[in-house]
Protein backbone atom coordinates (compact mmCIF):
# COMPACT_ATOMS: atom_id res chain seq x y z
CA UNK A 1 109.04 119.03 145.51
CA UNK A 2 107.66 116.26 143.05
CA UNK A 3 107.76 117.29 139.56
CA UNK A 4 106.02 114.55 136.69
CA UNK A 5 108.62 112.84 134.75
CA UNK A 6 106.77 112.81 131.71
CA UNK A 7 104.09 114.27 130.15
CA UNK A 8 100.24 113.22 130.71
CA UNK A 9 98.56 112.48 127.90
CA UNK A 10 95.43 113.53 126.34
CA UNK A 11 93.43 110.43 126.97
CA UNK A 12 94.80 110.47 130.62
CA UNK A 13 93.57 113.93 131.21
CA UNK A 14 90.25 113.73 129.14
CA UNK A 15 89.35 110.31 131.11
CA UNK A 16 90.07 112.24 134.31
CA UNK A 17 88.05 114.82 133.69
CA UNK A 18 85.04 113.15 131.83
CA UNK A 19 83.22 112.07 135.42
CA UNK A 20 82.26 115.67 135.48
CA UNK A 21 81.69 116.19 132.30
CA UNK A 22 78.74 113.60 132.51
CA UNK A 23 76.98 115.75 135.74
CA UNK A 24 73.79 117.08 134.32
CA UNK A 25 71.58 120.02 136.02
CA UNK A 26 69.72 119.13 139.31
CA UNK A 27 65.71 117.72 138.50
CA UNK A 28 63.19 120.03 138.94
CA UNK A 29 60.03 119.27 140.40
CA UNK A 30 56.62 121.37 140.33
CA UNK A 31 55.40 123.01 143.36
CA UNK A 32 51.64 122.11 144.15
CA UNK A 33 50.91 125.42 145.29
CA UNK A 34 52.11 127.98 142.36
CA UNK A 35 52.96 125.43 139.83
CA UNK A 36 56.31 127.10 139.69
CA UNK A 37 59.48 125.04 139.19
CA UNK A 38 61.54 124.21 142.36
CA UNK A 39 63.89 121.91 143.54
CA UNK A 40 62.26 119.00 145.33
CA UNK A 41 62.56 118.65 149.29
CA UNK A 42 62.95 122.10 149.59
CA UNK A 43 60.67 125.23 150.46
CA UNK A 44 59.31 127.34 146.67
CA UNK A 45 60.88 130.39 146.52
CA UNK A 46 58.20 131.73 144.82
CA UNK A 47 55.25 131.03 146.98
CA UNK A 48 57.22 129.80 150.16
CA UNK A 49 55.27 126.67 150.61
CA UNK A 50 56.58 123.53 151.64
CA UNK A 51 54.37 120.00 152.27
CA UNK A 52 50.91 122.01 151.65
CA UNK A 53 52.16 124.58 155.00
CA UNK A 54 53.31 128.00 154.65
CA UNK A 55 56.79 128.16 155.88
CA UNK A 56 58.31 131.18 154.38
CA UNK A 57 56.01 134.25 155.07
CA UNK A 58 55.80 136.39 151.59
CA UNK A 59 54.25 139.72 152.70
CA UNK A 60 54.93 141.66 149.18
C-alpha cells in the first residue's frame, strides 16, 4: 500500500481545500405566485406553482 514520504504541508492542504471553501449558497429567486423564496427552475414548495400553472396540488 502507498504511504506519503513526507509530510503535506499547510499551504498544500489549505490550497486544496480552498475551491470549496469559495462555494457560496444556491440564488434564490421569488416565486410570482406567493412571493415566497424558491429556487429558480423548480416548482414553490409553498404554493406549488411552476411557469404561472399549478403543478403540485396543495389541498391543506
Amino acid at each position: 500500500m502507498a504511504v506519503p514520504k513526507r509530510k503535506t504541508s499547510k499551504a498544500k492542504t489549505a490550497g486544496r481545500k480552498a475551491a470549496n471553501m469559495k462555494m457560496g449558497a444556491p440564488g434564490l429567486s421569488t416565486c410570482p405566485q406567493c412571493h415566497e423564496p424558491k429556487l429558480p427552475h423548480r416548482v414553490c414548495p409553498t404554493c406549488g406553482f411552476y411557469d404561472g400553472k399549478d403543478v403540485v396540488n396543495n389541498a391543506e
